[in-house]
PDB file of N, CA and C in Angstrom:
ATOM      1  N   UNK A   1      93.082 151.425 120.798  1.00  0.00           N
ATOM      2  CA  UNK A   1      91.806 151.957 121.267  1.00  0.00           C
ATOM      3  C   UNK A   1      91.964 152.621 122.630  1.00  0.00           C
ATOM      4  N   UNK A   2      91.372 154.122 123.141  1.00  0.00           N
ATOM      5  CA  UNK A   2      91.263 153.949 124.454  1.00  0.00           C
ATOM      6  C   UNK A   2      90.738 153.474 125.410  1.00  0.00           C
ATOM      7  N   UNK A   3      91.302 153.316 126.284  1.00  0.00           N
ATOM      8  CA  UNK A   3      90.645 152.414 127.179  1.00  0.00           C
ATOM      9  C   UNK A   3      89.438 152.860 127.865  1.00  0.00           C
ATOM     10  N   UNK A   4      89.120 154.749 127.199  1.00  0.00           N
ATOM     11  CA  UNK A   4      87.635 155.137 128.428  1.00  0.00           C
ATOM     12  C   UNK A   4      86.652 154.902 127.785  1.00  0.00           C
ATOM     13  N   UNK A   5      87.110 154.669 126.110  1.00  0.00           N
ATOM     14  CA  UNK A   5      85.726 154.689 125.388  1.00  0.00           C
ATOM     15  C   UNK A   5      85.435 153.241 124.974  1.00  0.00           C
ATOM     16  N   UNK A   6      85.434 152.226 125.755  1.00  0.00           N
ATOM     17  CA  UNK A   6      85.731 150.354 125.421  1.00  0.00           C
ATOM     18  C   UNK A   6      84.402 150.055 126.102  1.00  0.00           C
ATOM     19  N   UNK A   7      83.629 149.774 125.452  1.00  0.00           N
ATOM     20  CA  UNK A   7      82.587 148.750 125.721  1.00  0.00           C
ATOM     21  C   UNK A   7      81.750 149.741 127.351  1.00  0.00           C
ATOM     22  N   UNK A   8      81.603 150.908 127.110  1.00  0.00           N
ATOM     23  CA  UNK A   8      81.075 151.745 128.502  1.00  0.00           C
ATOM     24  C   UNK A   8      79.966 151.903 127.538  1.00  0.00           C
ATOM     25  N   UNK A   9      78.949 151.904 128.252  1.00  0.00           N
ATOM     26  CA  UNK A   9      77.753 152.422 127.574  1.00  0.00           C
ATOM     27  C   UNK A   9      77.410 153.556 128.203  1.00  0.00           C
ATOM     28  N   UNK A  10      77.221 153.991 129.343  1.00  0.00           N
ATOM     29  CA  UNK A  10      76.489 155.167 129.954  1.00  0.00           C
ATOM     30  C   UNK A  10      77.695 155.339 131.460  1.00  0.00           C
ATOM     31  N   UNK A  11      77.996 156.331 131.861  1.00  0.00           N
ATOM     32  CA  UNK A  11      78.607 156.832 132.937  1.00  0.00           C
ATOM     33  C   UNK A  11      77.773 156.477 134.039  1.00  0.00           C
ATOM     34  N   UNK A  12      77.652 156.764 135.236  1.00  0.00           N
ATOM     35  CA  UNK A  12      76.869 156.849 135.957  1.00  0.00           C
ATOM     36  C   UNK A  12      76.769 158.362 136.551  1.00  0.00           C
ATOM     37  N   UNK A  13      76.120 159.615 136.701  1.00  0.00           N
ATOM     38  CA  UNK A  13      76.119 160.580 136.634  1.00  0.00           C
ATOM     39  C   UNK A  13      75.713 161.122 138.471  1.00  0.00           C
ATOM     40  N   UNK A  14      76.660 161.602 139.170  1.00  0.00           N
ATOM     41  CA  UNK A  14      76.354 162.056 139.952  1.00  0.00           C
ATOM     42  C   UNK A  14      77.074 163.672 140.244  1.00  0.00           C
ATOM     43  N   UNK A  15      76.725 164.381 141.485  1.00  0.00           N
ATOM     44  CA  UNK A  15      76.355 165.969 141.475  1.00  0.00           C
ATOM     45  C   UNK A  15      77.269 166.196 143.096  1.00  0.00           C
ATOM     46  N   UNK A  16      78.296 166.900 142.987  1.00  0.00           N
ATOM     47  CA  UNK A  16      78.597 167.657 143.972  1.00  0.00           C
ATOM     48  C   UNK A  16      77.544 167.973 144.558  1.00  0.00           C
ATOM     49  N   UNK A  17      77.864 168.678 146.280  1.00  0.00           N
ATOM     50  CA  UNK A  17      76.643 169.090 146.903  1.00  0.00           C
ATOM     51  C   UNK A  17      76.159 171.149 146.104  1.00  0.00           C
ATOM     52  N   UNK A  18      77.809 171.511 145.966  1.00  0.00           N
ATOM     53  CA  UNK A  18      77.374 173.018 145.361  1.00  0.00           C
ATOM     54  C   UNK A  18      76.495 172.502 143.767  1.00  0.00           C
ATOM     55  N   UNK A  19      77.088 171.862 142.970  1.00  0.00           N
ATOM     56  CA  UNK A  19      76.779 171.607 141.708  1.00  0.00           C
ATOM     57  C   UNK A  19      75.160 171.575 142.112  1.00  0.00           C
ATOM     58  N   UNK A  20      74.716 170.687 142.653  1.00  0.00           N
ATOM     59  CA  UNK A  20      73.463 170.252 143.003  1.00  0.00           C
ATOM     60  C   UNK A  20      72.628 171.395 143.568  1.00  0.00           C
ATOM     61  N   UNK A  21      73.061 172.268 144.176  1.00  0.00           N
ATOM     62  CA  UNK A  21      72.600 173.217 144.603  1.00  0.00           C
ATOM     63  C   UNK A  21      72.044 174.343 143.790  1.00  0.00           C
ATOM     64  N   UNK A  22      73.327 174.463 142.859  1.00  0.00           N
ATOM     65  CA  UNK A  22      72.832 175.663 140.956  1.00  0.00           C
ATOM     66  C   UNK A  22      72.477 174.834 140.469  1.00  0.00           C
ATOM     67  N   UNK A  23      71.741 173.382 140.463  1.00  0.00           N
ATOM     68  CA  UNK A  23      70.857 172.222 139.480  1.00  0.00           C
ATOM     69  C   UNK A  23      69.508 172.478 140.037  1.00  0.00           C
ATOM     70  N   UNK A  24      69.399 172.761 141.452  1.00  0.00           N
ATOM     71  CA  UNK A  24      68.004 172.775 141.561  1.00  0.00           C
ATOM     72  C   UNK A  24      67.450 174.278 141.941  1.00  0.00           C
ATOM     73  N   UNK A  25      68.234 175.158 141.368  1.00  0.00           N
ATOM     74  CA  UNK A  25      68.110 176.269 141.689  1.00  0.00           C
ATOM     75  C   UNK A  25      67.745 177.170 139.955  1.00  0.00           C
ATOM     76  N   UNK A  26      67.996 175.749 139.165  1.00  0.00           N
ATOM     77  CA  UNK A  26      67.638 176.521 137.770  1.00  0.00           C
ATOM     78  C   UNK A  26      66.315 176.280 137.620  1.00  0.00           C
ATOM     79  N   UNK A  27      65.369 177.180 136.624  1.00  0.00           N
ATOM     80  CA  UNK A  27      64.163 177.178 136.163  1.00  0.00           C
ATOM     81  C   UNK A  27      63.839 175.775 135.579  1.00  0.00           C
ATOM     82  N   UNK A  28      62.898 175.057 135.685  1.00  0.00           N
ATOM     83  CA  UNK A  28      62.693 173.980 135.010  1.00  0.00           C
ATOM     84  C   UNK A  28      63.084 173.704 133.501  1.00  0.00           C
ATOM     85  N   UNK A  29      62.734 174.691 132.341  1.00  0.00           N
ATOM     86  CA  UNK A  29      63.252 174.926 131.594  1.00  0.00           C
ATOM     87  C   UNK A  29      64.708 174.354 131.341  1.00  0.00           C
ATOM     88  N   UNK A  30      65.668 175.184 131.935  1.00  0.00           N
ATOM     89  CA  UNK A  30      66.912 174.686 131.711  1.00  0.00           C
ATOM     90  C   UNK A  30      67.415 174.039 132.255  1.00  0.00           C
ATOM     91  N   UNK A  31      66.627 173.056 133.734  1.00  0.00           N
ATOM     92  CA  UNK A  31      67.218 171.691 133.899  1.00  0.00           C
ATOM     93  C   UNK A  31      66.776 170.779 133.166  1.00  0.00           C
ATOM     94  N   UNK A  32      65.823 170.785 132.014  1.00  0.00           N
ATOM     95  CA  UNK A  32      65.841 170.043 131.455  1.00  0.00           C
ATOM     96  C   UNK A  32      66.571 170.082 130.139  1.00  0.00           C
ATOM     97  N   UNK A  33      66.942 171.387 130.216  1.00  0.00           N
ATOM     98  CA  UNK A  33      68.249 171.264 128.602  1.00  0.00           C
ATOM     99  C   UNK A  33      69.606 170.692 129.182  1.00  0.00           C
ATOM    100  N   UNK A  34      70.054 170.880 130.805  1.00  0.00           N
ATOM    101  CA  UNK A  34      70.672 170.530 131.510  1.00  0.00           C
ATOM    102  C   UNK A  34      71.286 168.680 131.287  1.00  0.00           C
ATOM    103  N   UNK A  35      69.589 168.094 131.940  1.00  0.00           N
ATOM    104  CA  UNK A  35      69.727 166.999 131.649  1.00  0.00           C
ATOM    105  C   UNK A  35      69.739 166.054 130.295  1.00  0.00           C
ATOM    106  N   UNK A  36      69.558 166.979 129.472  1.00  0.00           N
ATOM    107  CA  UNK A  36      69.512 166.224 128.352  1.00  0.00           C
ATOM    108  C   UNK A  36      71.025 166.236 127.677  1.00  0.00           C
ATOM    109  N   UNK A  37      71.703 167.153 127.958  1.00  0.00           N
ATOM    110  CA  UNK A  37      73.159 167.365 127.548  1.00  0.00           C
ATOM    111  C   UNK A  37      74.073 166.392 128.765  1.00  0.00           C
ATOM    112  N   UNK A  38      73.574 166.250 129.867  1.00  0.00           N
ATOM    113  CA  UNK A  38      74.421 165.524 130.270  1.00  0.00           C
ATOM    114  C   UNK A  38      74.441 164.081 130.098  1.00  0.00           C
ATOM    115  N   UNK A  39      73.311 164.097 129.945  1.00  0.00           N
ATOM    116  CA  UNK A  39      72.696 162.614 129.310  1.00  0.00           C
ATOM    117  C   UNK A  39      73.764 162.038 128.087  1.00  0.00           C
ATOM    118  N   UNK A  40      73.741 162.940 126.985  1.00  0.00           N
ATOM    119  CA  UNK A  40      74.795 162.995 126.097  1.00  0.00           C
ATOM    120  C   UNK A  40      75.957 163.042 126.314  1.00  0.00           C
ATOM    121  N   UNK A  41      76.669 163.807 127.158  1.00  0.00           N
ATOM    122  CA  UNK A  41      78.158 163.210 127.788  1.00  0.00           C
ATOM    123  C   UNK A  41      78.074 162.554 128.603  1.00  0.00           C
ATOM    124  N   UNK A  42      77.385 161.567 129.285  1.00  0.00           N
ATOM    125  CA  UNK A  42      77.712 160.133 130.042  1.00  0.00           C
ATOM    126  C   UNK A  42      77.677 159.268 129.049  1.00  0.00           C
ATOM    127  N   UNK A  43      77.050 159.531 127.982  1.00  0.00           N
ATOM    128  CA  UNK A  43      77.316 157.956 126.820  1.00  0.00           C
ATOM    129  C   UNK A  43      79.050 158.518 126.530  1.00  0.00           C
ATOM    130  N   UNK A  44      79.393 159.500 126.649  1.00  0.00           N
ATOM    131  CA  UNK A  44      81.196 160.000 126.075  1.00  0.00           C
ATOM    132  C   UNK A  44      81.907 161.377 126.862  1.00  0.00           C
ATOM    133  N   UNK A  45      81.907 161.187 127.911  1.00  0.00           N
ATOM    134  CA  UNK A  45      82.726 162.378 128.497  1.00  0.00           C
ATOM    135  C   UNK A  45      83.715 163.215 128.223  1.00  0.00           C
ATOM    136  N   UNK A  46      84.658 161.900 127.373  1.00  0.00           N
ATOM    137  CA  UNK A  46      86.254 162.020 126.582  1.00  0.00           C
ATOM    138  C   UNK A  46      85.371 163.048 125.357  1.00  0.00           C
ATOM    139  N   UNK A  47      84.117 163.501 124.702  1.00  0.00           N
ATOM    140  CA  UNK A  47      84.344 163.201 123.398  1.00  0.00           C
ATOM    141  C   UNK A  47      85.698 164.734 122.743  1.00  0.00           C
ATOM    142  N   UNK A  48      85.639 164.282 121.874  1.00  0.00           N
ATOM    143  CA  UNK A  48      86.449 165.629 121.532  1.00  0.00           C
ATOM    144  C   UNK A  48      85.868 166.686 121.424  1.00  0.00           C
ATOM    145  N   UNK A  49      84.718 166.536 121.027  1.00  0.00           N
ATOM    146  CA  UNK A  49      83.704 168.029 120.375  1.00  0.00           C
ATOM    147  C   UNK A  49      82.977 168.912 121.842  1.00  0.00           C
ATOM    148  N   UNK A  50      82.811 169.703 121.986  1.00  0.00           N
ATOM    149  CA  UNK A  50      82.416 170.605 123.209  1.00  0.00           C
ATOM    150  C   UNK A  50      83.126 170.257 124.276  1.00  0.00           C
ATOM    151  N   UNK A  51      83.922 169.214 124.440  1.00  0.00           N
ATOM    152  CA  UNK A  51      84.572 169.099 125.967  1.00  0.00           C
ATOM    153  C   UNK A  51      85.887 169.570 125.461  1.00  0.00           C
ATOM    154  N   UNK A  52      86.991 169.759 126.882  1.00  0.00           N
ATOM    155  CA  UNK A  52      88.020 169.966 127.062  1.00  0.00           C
ATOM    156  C   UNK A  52      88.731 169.693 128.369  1.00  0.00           C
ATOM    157  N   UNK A  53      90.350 168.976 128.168  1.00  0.00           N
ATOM    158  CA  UNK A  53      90.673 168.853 129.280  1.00  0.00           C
ATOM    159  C   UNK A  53      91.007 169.823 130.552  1.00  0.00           C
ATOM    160  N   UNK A  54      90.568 169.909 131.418  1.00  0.00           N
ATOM    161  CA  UNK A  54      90.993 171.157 132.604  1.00  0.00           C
ATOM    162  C   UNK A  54      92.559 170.618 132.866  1.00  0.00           C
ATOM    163  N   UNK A  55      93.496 170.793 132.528  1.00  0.00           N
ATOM    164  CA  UNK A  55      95.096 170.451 132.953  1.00  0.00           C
ATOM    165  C   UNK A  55      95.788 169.550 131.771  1.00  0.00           C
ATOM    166  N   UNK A  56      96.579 168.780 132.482  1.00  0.00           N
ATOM    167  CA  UNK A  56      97.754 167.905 131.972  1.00  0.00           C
ATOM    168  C   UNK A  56      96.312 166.437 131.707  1.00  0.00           C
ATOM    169  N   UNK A  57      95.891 166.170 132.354  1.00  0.00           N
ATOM    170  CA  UNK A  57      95.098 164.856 132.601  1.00  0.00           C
ATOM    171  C   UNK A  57      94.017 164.913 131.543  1.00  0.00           C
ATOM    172  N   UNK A  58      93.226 163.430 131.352  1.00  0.00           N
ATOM    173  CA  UNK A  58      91.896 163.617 130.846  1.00  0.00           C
ATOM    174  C   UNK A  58      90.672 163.511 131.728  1.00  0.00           C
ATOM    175  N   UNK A  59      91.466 163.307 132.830  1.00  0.00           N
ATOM    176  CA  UNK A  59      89.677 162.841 133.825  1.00  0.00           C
ATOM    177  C   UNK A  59      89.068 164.281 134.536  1.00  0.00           C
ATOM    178  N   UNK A  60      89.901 165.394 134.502  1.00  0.00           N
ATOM    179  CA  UNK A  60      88.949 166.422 134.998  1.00  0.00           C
ATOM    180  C   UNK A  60      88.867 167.554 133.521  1.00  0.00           C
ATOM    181  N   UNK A  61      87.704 167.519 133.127  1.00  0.00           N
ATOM    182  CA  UNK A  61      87.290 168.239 132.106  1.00  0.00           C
ATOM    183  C   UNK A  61      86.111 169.411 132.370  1.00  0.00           C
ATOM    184  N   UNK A  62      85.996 169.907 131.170  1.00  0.00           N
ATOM    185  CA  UNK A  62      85.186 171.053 130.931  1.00  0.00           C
ATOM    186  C   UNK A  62      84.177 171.155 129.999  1.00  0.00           C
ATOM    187  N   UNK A  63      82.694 171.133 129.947  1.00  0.00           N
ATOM    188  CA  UNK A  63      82.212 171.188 128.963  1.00  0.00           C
ATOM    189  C   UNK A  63      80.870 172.370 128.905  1.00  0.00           C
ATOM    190  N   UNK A  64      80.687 173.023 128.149  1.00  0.00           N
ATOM    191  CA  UNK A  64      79.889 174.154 127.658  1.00  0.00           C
ATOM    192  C   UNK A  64      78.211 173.322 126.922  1.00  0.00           C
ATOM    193  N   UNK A  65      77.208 172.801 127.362  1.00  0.00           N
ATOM    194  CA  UNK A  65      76.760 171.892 127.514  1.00  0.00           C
ATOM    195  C   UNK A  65      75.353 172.776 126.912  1.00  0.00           C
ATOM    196  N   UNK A  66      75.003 173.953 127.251  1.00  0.00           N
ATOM    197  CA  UNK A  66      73.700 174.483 126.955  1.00  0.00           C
ATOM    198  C   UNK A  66      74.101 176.305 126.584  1.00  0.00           C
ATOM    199  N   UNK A  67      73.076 176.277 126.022  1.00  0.00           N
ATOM    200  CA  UNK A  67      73.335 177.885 126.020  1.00  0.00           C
ATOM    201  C   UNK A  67      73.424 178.339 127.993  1.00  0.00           C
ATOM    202  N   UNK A  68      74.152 178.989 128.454  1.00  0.00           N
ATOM    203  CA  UNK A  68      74.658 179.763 129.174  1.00  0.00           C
ATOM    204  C   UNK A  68      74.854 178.798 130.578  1.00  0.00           C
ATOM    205  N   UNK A  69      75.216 177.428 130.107  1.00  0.00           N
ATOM    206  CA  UNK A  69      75.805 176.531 131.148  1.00  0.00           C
ATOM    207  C   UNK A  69      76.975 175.602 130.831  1.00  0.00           C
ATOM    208  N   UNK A  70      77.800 175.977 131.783  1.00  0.00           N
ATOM    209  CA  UNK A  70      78.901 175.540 131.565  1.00  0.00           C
ATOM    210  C   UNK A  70      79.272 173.942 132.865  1.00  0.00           C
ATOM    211  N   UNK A  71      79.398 173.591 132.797  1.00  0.00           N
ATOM    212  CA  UNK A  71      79.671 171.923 134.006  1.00  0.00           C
ATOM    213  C   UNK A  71      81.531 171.393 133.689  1.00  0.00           C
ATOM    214  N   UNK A  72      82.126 171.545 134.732  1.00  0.00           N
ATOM    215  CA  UNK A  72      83.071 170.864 134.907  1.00  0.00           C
ATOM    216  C   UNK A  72      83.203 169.799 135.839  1.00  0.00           C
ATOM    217  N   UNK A  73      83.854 168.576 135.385  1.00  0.00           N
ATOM    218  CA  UNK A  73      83.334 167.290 135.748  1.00  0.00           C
ATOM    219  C   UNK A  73      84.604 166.521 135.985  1.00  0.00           C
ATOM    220  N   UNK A  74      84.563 165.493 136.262  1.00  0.00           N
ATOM    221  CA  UNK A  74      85.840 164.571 136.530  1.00  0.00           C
ATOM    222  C   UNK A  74      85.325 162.984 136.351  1.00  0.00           C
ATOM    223  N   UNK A  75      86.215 162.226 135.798  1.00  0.00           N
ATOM    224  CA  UNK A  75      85.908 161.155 135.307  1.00  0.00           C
ATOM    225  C   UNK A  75      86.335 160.141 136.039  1.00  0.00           C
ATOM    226  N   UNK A  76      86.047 158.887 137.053  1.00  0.00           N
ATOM    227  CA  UNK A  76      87.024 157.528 137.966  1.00  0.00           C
ATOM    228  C   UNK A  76      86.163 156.671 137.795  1.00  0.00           C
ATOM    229  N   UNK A  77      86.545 155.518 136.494  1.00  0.00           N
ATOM    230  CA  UNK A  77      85.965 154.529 136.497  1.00  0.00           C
ATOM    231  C   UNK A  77      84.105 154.534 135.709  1.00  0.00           C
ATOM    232  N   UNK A  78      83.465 153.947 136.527  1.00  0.00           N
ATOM    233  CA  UNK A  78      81.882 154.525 135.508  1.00  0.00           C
ATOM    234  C   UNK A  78      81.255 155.176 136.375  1.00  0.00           C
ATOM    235  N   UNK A  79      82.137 156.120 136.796  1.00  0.00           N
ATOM    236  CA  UNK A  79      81.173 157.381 137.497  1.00  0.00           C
ATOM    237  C   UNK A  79      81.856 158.821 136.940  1.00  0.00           C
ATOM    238  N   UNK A  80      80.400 159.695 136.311  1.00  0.00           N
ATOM    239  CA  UNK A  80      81.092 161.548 136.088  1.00  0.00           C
ATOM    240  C   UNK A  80      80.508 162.369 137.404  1.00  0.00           C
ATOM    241  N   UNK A  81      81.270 162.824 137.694  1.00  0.00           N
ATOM    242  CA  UNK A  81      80.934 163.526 138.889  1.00  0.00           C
ATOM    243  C   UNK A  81      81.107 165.197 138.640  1.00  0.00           C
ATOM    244  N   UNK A  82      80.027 165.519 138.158  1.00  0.00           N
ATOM    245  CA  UNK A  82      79.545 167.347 138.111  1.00  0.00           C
ATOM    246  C   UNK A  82      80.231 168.201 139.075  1.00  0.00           C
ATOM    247  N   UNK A  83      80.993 168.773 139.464  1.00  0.00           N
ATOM    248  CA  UNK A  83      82.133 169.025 140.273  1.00  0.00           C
ATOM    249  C   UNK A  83      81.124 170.355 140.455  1.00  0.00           C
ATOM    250  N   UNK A  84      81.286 171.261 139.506  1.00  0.00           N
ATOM    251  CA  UNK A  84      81.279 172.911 139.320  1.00  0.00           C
ATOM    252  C   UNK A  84      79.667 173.010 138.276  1.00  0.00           C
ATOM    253  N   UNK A  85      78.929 173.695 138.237  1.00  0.00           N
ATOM    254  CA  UNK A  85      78.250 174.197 137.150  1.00  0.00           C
ATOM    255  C   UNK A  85      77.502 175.867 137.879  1.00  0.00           C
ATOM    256  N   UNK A  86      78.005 176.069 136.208  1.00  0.00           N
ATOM    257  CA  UNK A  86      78.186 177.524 136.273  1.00  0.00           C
ATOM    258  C   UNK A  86      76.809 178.110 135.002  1.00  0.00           C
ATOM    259  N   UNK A  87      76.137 178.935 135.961  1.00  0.00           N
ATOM    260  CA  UNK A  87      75.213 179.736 134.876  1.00  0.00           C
ATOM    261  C   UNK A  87      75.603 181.049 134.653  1.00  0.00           C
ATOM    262  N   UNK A  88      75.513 181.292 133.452  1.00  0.00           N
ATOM    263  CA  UNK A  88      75.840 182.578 132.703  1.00  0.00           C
ATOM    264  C   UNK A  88      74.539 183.356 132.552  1.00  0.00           C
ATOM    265  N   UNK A  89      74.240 184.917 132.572  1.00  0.00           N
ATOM    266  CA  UNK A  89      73.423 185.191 132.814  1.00  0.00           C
ATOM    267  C   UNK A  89      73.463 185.842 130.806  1.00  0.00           C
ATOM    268  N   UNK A  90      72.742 185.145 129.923  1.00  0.00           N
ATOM    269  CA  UNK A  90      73.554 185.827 128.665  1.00  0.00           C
ATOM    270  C   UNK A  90      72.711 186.701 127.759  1.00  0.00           C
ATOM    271  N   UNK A  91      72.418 187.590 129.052  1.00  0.00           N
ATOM    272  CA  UNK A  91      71.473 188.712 128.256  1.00  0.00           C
ATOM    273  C   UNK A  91      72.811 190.235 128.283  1.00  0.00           C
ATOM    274  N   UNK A  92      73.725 189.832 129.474  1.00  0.00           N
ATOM    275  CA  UNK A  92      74.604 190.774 129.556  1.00  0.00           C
ATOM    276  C   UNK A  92      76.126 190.348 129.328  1.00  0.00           C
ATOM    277  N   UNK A  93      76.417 191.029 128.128  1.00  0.00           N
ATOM    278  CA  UNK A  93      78.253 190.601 127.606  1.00  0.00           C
ATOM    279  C   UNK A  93      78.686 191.727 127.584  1.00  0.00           C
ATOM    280  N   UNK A  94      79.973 191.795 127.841  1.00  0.00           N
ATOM    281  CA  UNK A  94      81.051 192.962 127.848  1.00  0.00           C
ATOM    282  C   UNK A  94      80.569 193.853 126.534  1.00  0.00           C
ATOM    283  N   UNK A  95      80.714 193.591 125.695  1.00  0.00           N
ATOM    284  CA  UNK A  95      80.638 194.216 124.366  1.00  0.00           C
ATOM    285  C   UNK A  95      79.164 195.344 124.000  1.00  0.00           C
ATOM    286  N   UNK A  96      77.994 194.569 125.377  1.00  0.00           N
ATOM    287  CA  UNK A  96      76.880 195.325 125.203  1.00  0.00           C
ATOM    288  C   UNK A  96      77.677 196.808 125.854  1.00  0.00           C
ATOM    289  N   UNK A  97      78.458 196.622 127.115  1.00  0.00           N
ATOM    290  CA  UNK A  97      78.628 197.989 127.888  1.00  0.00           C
ATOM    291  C   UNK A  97      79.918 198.792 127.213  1.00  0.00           C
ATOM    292  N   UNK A  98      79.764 199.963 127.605  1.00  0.00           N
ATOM    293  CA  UNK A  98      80.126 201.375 126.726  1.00  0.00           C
ATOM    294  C   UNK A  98      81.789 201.151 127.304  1.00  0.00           C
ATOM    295  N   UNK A  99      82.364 201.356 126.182  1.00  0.00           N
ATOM    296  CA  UNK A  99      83.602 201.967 126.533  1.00  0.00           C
ATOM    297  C   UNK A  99      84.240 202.734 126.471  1.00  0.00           C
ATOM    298  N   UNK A 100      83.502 204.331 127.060  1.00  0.00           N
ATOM    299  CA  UNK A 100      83.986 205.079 127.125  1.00  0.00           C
ATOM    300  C   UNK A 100      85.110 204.916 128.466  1.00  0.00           C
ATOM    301  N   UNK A 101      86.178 206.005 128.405  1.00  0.00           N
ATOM    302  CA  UNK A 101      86.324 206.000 129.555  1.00  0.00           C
ATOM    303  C   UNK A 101      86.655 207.358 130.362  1.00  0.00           C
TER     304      UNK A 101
END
């Protein structure tokens, strides 16, 4: 068994000062799709499905959490700590603009 997923029920979830800064800087709206996805990776940070490891290690990861939010996080013990979160603005993708050249 591993040892991150043994008898943990919930992470304890805390926020860099930048992280915290693009958390309260989003529309209400999507801090609450925000919190509800993270809610879901503190019961499993490890899980396999939408996360990924950032390196060689498993405790600093990556996960794609909402439409156009992305949170990279790090795992010590029963605390996730929101390192990075990144909003995508996803009305504009490469593929909309022309390639001429």
């Amino acid at each position: 068994p591993d040892w991150h997923t043994a008898a943990m029920s919930e992470y304890r979830v805390q926020y860099t000062v930048e992280a915290r800064a693009a958390y309260d800087g989003l529309p209400p709206s999507r801090r609450a799709d925000l919190d509800r996805a993270v809610r879901v990776l503190a019961r499993d940070p490890f899980r396999k499905h939408s996360t990924a490891p950032l390196g060689p290690g498993e405790h600093l990861r990556r996960a794609y959490v909402a439409p156009g939010l992305m949170v990279e996080y790090m795992v010590a013990r029963a605390v996730m700590v929101v390192v990075v979160l990144e909003v995508f603005d996803e009305s504009a993708y490469l593929i909309d603009e022309s390639d001429d050249v």
